[in-house]
Protein backbone atom coordinates (compact mmCIF):
# COMPACT_ATOMS: atom_id res chain seq x y z
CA UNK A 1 145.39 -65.61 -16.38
CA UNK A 2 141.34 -67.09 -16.44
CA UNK A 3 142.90 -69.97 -14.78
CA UNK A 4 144.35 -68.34 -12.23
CA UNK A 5 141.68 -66.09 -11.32
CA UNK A 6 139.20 -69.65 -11.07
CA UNK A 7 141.47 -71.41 -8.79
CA UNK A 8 141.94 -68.09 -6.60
CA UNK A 9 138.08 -68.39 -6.07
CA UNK A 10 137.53 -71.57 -5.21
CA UNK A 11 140.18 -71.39 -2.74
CA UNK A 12 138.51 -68.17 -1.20
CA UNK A 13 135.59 -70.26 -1.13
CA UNK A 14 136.55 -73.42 0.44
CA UNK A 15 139.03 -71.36 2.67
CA UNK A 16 136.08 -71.01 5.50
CA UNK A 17 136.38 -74.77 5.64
CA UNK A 18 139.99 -75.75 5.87
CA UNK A 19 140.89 -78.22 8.61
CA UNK A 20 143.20 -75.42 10.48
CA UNK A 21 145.12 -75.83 14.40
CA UNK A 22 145.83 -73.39 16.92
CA UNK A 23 148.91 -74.60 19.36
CA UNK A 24 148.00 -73.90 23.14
CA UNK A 25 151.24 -74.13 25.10
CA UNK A 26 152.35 -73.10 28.79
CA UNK A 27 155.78 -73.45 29.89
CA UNK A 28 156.30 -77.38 30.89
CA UNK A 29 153.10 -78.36 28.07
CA UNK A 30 151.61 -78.24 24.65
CA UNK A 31 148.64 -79.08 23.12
CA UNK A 32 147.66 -78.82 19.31
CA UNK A 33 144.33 -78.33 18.47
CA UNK A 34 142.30 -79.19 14.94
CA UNK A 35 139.27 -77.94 13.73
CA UNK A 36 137.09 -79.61 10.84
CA UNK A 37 135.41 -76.72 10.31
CA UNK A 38 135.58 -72.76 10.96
CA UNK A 39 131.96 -72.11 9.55
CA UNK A 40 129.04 -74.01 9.59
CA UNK A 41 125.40 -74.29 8.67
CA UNK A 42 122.80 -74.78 11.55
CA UNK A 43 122.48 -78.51 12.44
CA UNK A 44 125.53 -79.21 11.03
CA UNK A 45 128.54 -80.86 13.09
CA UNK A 46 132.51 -80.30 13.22
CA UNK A 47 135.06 -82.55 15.19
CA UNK A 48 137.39 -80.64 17.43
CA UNK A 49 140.87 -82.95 17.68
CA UNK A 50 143.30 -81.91 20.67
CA UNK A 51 146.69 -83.95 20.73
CA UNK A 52 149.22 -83.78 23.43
CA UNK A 53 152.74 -84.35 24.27
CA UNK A 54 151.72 -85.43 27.48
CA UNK A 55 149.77 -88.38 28.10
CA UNK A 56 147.07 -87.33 30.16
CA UNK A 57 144.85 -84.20 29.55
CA UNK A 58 140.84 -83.50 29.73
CA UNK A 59 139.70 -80.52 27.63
CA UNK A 60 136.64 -78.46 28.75
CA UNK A 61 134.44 -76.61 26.72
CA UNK A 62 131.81 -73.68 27.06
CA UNK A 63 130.20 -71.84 24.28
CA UNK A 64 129.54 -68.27 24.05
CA UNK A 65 127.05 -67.30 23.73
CA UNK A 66 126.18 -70.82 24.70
CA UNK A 67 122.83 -71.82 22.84
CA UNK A 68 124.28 -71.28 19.75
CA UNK A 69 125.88 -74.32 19.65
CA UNK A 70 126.93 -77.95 21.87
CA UNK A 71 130.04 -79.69 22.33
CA UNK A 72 130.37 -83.04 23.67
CA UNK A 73 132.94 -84.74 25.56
CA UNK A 74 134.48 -86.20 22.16
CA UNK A 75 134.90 -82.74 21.00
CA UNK A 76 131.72 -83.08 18.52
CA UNK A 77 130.67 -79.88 17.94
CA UNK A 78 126.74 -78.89 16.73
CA UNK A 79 125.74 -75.66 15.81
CA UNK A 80 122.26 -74.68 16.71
CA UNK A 81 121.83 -71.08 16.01
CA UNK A 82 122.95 -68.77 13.25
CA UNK A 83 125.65 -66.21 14.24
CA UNK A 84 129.49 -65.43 15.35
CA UNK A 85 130.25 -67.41 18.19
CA UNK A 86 133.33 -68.48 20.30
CA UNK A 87 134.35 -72.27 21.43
CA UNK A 88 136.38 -71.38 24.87
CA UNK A 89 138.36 -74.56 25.55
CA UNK A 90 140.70 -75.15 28.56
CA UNK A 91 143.14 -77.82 28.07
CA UNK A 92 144.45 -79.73 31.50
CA UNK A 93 147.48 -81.42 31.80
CA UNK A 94 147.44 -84.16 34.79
CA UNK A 95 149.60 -86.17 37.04
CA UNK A 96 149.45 -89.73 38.06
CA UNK A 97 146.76 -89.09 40.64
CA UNK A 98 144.41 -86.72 38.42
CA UNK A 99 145.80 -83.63 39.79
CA UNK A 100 146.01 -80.48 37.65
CA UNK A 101 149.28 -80.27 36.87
CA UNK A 102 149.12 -77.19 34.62
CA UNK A 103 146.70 -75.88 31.69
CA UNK A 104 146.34 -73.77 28.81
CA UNK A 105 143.46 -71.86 27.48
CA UNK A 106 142.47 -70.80 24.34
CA UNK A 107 139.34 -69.41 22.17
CA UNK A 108 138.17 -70.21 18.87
CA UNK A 109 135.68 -68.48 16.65
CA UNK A 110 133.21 -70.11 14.86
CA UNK A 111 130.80 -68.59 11.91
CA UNK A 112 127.16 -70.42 12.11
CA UNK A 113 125.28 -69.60 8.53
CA UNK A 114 121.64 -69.59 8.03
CA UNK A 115 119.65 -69.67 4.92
CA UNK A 116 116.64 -68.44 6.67
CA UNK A 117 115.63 -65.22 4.46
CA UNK A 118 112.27 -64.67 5.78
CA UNK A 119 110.65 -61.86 8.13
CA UNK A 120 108.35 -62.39 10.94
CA UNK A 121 107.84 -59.19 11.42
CA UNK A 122 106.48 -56.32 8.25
CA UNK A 123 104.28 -53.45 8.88
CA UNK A 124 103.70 -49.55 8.67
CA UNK A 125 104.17 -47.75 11.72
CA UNK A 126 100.51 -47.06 13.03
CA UNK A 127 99.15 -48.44 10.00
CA UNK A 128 97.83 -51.67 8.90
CA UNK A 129 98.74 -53.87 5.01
CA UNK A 130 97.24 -56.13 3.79
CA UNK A 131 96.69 -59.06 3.68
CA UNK A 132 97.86 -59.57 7.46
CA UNK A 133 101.60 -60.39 7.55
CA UNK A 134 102.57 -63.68 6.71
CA UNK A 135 105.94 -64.54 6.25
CA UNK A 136 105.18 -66.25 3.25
CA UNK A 137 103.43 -63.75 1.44
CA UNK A 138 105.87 -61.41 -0.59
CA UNK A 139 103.40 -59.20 -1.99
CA UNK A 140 101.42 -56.87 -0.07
CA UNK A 141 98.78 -53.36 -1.11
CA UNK A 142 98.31 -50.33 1.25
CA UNK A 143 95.80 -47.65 0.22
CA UNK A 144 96.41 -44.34 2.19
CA UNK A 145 94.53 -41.15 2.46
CA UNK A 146 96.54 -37.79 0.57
CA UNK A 147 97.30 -36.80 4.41
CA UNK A 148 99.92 -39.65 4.92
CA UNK A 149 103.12 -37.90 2.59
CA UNK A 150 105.77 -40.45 4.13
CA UNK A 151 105.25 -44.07 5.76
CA UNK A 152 107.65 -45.67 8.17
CA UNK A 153 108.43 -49.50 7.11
CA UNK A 154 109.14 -51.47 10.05
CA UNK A 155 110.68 -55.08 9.16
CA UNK A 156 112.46 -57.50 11.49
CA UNK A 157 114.34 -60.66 10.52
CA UNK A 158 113.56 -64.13 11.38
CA UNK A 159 117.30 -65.09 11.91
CA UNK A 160 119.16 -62.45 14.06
CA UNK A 161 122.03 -62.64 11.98
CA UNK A 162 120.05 -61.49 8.31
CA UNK A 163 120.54 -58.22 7.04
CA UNK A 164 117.06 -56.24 5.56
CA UNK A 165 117.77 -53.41 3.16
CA UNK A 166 114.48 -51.40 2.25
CA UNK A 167 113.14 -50.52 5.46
CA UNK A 168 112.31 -47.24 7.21
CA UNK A 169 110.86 -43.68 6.16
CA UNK A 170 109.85 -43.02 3.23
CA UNK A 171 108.25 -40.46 1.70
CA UNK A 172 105.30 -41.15 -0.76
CA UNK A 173 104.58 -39.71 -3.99
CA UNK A 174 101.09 -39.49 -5.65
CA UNK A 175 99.54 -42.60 -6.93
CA UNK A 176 101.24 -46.09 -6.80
CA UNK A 177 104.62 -46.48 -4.39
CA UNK A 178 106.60 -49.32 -4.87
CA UNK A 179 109.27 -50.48 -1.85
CA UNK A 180 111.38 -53.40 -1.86
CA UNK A 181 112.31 -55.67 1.59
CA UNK A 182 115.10 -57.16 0.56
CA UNK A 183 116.11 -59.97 3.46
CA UNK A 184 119.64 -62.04 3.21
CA UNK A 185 120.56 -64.68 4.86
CA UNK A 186 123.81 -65.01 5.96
CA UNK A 187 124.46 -67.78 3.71
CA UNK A 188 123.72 -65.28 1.29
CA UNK A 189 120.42 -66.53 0.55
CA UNK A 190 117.94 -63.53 -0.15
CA UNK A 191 114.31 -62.86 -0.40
CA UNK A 192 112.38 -59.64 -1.29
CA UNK A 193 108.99 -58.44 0.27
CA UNK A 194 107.21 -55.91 -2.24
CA UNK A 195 104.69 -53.33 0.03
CA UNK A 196 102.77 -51.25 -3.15
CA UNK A 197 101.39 -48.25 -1.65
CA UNK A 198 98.79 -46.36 -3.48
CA UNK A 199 98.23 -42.79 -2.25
CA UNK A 200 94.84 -41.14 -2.92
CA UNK A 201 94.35 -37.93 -4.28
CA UNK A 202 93.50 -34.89 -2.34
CA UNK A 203 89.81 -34.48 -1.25
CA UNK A 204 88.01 -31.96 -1.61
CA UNK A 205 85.57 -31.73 1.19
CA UNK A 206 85.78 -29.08 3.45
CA UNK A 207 82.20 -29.05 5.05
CA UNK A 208 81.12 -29.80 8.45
CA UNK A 209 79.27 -33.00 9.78
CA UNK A 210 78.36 -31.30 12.73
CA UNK A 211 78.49 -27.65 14.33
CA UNK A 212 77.63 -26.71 17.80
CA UNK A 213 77.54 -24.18 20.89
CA UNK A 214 78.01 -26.66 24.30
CA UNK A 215 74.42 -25.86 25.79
CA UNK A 216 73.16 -23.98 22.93
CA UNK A 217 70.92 -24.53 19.98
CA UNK A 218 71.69 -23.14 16.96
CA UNK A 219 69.27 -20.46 15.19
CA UNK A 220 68.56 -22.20 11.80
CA UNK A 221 69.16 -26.04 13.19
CA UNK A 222 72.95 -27.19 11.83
CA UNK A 223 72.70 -28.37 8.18
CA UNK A 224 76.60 -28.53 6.08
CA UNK A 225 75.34 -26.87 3.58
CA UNK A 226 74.10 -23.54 5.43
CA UNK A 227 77.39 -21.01 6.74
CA UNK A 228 75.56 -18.50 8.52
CA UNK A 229 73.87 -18.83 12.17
CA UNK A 230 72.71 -17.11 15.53
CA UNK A 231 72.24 -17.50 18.88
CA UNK A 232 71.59 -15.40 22.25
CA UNK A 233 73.03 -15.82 25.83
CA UNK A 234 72.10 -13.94 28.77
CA UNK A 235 74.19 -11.23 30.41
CA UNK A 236 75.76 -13.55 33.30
CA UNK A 237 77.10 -16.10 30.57
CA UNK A 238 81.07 -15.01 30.37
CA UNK A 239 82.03 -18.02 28.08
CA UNK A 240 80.77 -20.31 25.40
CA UNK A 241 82.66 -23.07 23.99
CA UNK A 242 82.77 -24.32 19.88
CA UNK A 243 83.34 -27.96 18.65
CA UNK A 244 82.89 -28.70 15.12
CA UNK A 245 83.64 -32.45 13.12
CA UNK A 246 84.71 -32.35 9.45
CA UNK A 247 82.97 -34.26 6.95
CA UNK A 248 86.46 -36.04 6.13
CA UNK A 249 88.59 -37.03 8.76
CA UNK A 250 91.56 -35.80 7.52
CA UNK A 251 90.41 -31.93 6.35
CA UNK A 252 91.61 -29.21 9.43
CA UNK A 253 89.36 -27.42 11.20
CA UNK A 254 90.28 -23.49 12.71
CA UNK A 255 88.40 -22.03 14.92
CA UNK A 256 87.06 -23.98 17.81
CA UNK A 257 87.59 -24.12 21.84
CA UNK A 258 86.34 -21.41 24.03
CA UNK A 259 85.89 -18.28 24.04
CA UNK A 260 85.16 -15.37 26.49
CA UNK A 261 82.45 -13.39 25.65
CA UNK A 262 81.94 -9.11 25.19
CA UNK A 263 78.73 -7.68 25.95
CA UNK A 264 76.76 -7.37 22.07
CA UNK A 265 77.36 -9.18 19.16
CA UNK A 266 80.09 -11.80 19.32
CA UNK A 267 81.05 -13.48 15.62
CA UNK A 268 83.03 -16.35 15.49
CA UNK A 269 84.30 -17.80 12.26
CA UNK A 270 84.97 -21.98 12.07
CA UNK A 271 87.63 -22.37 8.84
CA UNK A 272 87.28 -25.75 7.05
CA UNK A 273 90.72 -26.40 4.51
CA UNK A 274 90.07 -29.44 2.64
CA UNK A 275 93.18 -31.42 1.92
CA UNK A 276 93.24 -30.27 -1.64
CA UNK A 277 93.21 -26.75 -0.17
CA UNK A 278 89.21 -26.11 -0.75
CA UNK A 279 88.13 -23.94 2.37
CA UNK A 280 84.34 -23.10 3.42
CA UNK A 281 83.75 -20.79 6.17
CA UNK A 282 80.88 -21.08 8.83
CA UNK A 283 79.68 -18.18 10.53
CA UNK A 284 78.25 -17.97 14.13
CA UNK A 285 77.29 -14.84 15.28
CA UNK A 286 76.30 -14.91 20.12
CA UNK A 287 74.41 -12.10 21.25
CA UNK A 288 74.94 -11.25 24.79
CA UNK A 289 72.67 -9.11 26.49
CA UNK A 290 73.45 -5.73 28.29
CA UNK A 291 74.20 -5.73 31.28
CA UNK A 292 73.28 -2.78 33.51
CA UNK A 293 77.05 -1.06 34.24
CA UNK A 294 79.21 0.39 31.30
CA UNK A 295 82.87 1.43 30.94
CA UNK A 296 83.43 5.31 31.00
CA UNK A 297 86.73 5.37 29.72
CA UNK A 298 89.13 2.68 28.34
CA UNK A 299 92.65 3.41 27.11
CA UNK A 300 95.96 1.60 26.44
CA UNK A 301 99.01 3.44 27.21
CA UNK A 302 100.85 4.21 23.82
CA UNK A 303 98.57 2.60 22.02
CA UNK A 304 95.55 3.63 20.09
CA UNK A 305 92.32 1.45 20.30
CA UNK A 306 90.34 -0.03 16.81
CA UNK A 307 88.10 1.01 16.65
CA UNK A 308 87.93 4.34 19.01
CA UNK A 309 86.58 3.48 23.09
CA UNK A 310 82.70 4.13 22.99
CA UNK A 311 81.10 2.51 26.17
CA UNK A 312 78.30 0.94 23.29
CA UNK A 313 80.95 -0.57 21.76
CA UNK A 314 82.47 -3.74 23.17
CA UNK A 315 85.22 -5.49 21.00
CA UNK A 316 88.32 -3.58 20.00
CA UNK A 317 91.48 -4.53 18.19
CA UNK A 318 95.32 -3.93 19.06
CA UNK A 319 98.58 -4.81 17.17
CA UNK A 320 101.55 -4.60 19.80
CA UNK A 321 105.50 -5.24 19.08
CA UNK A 322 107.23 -8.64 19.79
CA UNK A 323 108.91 -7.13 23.04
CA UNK A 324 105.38 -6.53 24.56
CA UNK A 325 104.22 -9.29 26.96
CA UNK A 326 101.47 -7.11 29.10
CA UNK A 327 99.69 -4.11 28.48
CA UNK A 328 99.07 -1.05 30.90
CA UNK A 329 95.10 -0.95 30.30
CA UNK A 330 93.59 1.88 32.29
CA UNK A 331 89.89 0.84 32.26
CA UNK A 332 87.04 2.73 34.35
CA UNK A 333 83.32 2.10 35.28
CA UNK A 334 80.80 4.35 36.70
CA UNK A 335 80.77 4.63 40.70
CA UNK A 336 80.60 1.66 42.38
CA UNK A 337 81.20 -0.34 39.92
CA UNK A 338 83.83 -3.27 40.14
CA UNK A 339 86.02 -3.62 36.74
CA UNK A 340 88.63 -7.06 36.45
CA UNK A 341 90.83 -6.99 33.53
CA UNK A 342 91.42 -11.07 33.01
CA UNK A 343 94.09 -12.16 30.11
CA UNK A 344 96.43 -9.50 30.25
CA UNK A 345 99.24 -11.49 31.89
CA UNK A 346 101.96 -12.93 29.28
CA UNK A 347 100.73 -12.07 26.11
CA UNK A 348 101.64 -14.74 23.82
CA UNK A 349 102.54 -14.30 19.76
CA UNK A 350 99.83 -13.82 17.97
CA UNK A 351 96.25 -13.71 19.01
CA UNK A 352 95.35 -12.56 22.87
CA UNK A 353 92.06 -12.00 23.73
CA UNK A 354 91.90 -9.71 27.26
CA UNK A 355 88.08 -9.50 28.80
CA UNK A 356 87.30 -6.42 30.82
CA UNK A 357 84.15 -7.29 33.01
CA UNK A 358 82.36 -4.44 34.91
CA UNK A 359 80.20 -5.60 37.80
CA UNK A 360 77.32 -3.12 39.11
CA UNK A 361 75.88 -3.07 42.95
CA UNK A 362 72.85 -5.29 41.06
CA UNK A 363 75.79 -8.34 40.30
CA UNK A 364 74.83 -7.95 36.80
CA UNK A 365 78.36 -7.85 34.29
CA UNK A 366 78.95 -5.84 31.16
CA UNK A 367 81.82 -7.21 29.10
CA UNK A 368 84.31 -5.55 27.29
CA UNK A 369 87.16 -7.72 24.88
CA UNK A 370 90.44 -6.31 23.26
CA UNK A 371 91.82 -8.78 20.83
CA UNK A 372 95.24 -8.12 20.73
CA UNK A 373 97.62 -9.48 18.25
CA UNK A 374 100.96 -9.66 19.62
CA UNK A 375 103.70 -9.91 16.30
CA UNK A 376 106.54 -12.38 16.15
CA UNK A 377 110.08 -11.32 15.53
CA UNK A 378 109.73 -12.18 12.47
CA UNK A 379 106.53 -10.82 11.30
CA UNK A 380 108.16 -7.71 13.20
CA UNK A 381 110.82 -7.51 10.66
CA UNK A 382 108.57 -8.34 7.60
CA UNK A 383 106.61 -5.35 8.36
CA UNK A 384 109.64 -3.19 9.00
CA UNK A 385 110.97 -4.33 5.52
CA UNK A 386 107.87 -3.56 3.54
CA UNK A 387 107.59 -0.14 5.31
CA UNK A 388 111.39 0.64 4.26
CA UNK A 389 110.35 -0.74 1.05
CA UNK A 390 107.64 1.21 0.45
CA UNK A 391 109.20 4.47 1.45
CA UNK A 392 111.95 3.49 -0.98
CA UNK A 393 109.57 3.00 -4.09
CA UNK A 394 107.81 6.17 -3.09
CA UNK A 395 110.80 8.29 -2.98
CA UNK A 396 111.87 6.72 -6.01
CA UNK A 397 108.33 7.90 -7.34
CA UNK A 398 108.73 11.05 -6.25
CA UNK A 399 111.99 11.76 -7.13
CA UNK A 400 110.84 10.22 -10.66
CA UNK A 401 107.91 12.84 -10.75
CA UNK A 402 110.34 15.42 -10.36
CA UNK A 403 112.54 14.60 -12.89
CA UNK A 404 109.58 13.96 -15.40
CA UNK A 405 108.09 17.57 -14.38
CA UNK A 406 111.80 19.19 -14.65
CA UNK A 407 112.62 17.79 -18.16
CA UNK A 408 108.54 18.38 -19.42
CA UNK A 409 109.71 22.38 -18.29
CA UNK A 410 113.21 22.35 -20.10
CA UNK A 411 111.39 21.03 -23.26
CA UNK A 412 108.97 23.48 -22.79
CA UNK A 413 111.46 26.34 -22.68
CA UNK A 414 113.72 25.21 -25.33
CA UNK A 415 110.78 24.72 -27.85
CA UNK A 416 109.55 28.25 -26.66
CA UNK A 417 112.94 29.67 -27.01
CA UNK A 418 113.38 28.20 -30.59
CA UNK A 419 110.36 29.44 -32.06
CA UNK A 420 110.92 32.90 -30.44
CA UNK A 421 114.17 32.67 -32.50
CA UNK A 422 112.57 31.82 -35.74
CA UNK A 423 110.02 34.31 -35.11
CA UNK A 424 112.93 37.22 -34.39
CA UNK A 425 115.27 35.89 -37.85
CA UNK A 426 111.96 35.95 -39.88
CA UNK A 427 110.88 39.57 -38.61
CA UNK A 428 114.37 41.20 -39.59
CA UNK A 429 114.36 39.57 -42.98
CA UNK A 430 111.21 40.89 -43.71
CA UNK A 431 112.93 44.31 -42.37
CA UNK A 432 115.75 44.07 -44.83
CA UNK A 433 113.89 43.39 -47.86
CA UNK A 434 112.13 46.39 -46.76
């Protein structure tokens, strides 16, 4: 049985390159053609016979694709380039005077190997390895920052006809990754690229390398280590503007962009979340200063203002349902004075920020702000939930309270009753002794 199986496999190996012929025929002619050789190794040649049983032929050959391989006039064929080609041969048969008198055409396909297992291409999308690629260097070390939790491996073959297994996304664990490239020729030759990436831990940092108000200075001067500052602005200044830079690249910043400004004290919080989940909070409180025209009455139809209107008073708060996308704000200055309600078109989800601005006859502005908080769906239902939730657990409380208060009284009046009892057998026994 061993020897059978041995000599199966070396026939299935030399099979590939067993003399074999195709018969191209038409209806007066026929033409038998031999090949050396159905698969071949670049630079290596193949003779393609053609016999007749006519006298006079010519044979013309094109390759497809055709820079894969040549073919010369003495049917000597040279491969060139790795891949799956075809040899497209037309066979004429002639008369006495050169003429065509007929021909037959026929295609043959040809496997050209390559032993070339290298890349010429290896990298991380949008990142760089090192050392710089060379295709023969195998080993290769990437340090990356916690932020980076999956790499894309991009790898290209120097032969077109290789296969690379390894490649693509990949997610990243802490510490050391290890990916093989594994590149085979299609000879079956293979090599193996090694990319060892070593993924930092999280950092920790979640100060500020800089703070500022566009146009402003800051009241102390910006230091990372201080949370807390102040700043005034004029009454005709409607909006100020935030940036802020983290001390590591990578930690996220909330709170910055621009802002429209109420009348009074204005505090605006910038959020710093280190990637480790640290968070420090700067504080920076604008004071704008009165203007000389006030708001007499401000009120949002079925809704109830946080806190309560007070024309001193000149940043309120709203929570409105997901179906809300505008409000019906009924807001009123003292005669003469112009009021604009700005923002109150297409409330988005979550935060809205609508600025009322009342102009008097001297062009100064007073500025009013309701943040408004428009829920989600979602956070919709949440808060529907918990409120059915909660009204279950306190009926289930009170209900419990009752039954605790209703048993407490039956004990009450059973141990009341039994001692009555004892008290009523003991006085007629003394009576009967009596």
């Amino acid at each position: 049985m061993r020897k059978y199986l041995l000599n199966f496999i070396f026939i299935m190996l030399i099979l590939p390159n067993i003399c074999f012929a195709i018969t191209c025929s038409t209806d007066k002619h026929k033409a038998e053609v031999e090949i050396e050789k159905s698969t071949l190794n670049i630079n290596e040649n193949t003779n393609i016979k053609v016999t007749s049983d006519w006298n006079d032929i010519n044979v013309e050959y094109k390759v497809a694709p055709k820079d894969f391989a040549i073919v010369n006039n003495n049917g000597l064929l040279t491969a060139l380039k790795d891949g799956n080609i075809k040899i497209n041969m037309t066979i004429n048969f002639l008369k006495e005077n050169d003429e065509i008198d007929d021909s037959c055409k026929l295609s043959i396909p040809i496997e050209i190997l390559s032993h070339d297992s290298s890349l010429k291409k290896l990298t991380l999308e949008e990142l760089d390895i090192s050392p710089n690629f060379n295709p023969k260097q195998l080993s290769y070390d990437v340090k990356l920052p916690y932020k980076f939790d999956k790499v894309n491996i991009i790898a290209e073959a120097s032969s077109g006809s290789a296969k690379i297994t390894g490649a693509g996304r990949r997610y990243l664990n802490a510490g050391k990754n290890e990916y093989n490239i594994v590149v085979t020729a299609s000879d079956g030759t293979s090599t193996t690229y090694k990319i060892n990436i070593i993924r930092e831990d999280a950092n920790d940092d979640a100060t500020l390398e800089s703070l500022i108000v566009e146009g402003y200075a800051l009241e102390p001067k910006f230091n990372k280590d201080t949370y807390k500052y102040e700043l005034n602005v004029g009454k005709e200044v409607e909006t100020i503007k935030i940036n802020a830079k983290p001390t590591y690249e990578f930690a996220k910043i909330r709170g910055i962009g621009e802002f429209a400004l109420a009348t009074g004290k204005n505090t605006y919080y910038i959020t710093v979340t280190a990637e480790n989940g640290n968070e420090l909070k700067y504080e920076i409180q604008i004071n704008k200063n009165l203007g000389s025209s006030f708001l007499t009455q401000l009120e949002v139809k079925n809704y109830k203002l946080n806190p309560s209107f007070n024309s001193d008073t000149f940043i309120y708060n709203l929570t409105v349902n997901s179906e809300i996308i505008k409000l019906d704000i009924n807001a009123i200055g003292s005669e003469n004075d112009q009021v604009e309600i700005i923002g109150n078109e297409q409330l988005e989800y979550g935060k809205n920020e609508i600025v009322i601005r009342v102009t008097g006859d001297d062009k100064t502005t007073t500025t009013y702000k309701i943040v408004v908080n428009r829920l989600s769906a979602e956070e919709e239902y949440e808060i529907k939930k918990n409120d059915i939730l909660t009204k279950i657990l306190l009926i289930i409380f009170i209900v419990s309270i009752i039954i605790m208060v209703s048993c407490i009284a039956i004990f009450i009046k059973r141990n009341w009753k039994r001692k009555y009892t004892l008290k009523t057998k003991k006085k007629a026994k003394k009576n009967k002794k009596k």
